[in-house]
N, C-alpha and C. Protein backbone atom coordinates (compact mmCIF):
# COMPACT_ATOMS: atom_id res chain seq x y z
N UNK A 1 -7.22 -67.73 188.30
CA UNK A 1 -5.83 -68.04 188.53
C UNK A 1 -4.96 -67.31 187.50
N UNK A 2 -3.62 -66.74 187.78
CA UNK A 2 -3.12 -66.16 187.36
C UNK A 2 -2.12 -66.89 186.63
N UNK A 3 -2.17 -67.19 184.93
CA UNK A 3 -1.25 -68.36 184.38
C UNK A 3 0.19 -68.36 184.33
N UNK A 4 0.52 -66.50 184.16
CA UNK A 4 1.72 -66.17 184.17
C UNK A 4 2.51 -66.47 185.80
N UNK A 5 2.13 -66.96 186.88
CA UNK A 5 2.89 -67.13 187.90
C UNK A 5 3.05 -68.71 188.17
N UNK A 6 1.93 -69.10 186.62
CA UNK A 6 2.81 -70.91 187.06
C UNK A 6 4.10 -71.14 186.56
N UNK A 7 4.75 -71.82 186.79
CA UNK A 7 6.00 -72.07 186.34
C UNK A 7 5.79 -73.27 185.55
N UNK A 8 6.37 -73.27 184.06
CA UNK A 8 6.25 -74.53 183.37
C UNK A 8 7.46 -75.58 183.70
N UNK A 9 6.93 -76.77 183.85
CA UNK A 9 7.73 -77.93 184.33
C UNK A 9 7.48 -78.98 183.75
N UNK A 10 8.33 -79.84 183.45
CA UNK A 10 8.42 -81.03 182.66
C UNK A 10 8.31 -82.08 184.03
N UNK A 11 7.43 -82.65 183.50
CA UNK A 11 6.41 -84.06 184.34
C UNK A 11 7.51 -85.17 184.37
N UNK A 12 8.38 -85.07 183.60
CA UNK A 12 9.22 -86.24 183.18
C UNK A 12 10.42 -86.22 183.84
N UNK A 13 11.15 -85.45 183.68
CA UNK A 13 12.31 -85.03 184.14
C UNK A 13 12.08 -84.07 185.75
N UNK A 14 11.22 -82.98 185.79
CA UNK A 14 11.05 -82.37 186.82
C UNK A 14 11.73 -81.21 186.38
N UNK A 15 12.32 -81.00 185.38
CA UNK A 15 13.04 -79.45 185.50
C UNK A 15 12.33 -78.22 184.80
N UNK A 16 12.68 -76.86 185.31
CA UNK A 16 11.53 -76.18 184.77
C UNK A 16 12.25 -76.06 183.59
N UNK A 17 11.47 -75.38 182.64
CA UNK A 17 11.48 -74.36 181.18
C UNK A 17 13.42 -74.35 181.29
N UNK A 18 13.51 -73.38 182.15
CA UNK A 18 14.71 -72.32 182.25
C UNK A 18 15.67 -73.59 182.21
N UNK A 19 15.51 -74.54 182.51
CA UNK A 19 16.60 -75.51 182.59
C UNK A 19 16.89 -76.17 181.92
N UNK A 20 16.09 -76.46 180.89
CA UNK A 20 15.76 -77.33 179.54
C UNK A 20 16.80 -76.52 178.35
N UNK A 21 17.98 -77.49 177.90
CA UNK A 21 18.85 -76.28 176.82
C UNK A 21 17.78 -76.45 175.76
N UNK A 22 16.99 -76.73 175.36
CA UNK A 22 16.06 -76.98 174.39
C UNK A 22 15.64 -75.92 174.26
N UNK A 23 15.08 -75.58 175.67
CA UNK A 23 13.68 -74.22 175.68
C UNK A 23 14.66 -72.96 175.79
N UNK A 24 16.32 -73.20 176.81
CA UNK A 24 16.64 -71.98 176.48
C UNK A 24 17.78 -71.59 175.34
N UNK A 25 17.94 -72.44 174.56
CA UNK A 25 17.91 -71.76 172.94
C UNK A 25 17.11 -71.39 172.14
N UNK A 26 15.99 -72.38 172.07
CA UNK A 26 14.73 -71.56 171.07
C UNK A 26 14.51 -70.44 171.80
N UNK A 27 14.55 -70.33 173.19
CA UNK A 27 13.77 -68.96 173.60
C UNK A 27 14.66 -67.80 173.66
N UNK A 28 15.94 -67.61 173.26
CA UNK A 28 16.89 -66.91 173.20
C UNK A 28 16.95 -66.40 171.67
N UNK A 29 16.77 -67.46 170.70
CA UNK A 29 16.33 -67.03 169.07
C UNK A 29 15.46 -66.25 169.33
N UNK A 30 14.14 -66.34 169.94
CA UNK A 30 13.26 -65.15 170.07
C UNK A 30 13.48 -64.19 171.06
N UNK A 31 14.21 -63.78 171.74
CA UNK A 31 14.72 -63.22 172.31
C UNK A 31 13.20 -63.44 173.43
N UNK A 32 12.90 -64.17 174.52
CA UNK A 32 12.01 -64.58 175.00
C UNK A 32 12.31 -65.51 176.47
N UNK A 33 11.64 -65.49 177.55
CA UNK A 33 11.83 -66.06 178.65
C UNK A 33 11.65 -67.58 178.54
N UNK A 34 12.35 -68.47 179.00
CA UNK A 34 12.03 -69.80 178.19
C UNK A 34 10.38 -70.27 179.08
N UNK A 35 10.69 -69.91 180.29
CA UNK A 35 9.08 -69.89 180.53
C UNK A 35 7.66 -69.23 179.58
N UNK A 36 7.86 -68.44 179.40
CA UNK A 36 7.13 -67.64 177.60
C UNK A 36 7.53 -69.02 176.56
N UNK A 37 8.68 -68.94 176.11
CA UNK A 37 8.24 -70.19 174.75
C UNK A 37 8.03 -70.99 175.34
N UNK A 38 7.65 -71.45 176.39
CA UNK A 38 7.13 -73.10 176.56
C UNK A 38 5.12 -72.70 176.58
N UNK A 39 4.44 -71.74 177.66
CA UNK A 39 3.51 -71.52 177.55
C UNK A 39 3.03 -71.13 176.04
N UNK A 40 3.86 -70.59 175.05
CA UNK A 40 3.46 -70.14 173.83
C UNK A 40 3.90 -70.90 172.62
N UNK A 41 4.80 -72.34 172.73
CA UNK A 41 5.04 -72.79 172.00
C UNK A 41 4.88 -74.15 172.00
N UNK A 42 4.97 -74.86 173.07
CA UNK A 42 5.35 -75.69 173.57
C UNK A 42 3.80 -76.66 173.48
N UNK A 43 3.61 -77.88 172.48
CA UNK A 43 2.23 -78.49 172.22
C UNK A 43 1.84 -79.03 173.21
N UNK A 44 2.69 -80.11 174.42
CA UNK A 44 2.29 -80.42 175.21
C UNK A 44 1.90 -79.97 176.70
N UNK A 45 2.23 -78.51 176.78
CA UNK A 45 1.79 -77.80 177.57
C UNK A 45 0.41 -77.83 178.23
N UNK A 46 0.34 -77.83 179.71
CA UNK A 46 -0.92 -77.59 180.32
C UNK A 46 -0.95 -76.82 180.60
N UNK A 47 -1.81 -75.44 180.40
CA UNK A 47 -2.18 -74.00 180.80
C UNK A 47 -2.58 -74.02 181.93
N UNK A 48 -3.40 -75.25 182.62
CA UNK A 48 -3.69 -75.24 183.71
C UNK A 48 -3.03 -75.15 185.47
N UNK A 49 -2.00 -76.39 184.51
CA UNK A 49 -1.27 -76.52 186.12
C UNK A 49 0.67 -76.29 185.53
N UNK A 50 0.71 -75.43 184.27
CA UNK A 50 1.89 -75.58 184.11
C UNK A 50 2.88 -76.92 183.67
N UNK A 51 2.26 -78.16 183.32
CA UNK A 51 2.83 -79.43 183.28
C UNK A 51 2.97 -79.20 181.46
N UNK A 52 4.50 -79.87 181.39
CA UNK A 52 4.47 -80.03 180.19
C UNK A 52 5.66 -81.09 179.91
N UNK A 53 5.89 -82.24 178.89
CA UNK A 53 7.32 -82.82 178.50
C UNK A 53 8.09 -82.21 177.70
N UNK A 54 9.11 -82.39 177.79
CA UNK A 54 10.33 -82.14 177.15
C UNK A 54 10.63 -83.14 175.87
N UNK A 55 11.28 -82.65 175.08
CA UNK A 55 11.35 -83.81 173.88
C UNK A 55 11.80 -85.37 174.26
N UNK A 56 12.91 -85.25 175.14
CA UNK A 56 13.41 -86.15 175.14
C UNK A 56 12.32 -87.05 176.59
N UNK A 57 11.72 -86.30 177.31
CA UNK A 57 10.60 -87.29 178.33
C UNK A 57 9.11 -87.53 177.47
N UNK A 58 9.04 -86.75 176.11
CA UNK A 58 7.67 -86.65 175.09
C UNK A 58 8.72 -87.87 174.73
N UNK A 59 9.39 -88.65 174.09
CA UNK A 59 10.18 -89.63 173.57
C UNK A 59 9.88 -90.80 174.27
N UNK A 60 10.37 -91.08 176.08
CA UNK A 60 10.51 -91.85 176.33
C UNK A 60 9.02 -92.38 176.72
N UNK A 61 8.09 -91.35 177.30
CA UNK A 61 6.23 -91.71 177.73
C UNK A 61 6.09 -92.57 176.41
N UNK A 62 6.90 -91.89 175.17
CA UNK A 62 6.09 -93.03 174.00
C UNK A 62 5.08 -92.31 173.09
N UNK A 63 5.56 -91.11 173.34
CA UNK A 63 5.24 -89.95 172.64
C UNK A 63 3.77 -89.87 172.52
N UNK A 64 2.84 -89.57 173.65
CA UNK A 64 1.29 -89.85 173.70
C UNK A 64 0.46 -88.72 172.56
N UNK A 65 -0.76 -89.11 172.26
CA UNK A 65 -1.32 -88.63 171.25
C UNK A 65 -2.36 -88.90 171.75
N UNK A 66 -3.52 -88.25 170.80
CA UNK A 66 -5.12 -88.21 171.15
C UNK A 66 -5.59 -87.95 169.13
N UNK A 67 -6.11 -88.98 169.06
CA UNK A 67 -6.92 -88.95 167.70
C UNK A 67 -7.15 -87.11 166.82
N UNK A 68 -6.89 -86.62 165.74
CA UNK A 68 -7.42 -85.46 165.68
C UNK A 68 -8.52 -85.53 165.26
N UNK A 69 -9.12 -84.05 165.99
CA UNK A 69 -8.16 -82.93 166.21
C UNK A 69 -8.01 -82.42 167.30
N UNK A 70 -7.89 -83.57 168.60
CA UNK A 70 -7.77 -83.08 169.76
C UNK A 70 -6.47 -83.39 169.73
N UNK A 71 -5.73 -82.81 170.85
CA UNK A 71 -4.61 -83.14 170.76
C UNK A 71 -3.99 -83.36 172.37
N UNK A 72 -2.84 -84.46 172.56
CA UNK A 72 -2.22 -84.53 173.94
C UNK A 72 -1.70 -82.71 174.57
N UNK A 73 -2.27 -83.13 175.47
CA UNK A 73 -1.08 -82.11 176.80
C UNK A 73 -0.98 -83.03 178.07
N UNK A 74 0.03 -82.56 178.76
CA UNK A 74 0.28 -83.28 179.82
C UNK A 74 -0.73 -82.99 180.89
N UNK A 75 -1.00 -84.09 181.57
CA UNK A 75 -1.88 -84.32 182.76
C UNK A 75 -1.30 -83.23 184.11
């Protein structure tokens, strides 16, 4: 599967990367597609299916965690 044609999306909210002012200011500091800083920056990211939260839906889930040194990504 080709990772670069998933689109990253927040599980929480539903909106992609590009829509998030979060992802597109940091990704504008790097001069970068906010789809790029979310696959490359972004902790809760799933490489798999593209799923990831946003700060403020990582806030309201209750901010999930996994013992280290594994760490949460979204389902």
């Amino acid at each position: 599967m080709n990772h670069l044609k998933i689109i990253p999306i927040c599980q929480g909210c539903k909106k992609k990367a590009n829509e998030i002012q979060e992802y597109i200011e940091s990704s504008d500091e790097l001069n970068m597609h906010p789809y790029d800083y979310v696959r490359e920056e972004e902790g809760t990211y799933n490489h798999e299916n593209g799923h990831f939260l946003c700060t403020d839906c990582y806030i309201a889930a209750g901010m999930p965690a996994k013992p280290y040194p594994e760490k949460w990504i979204c389902p």
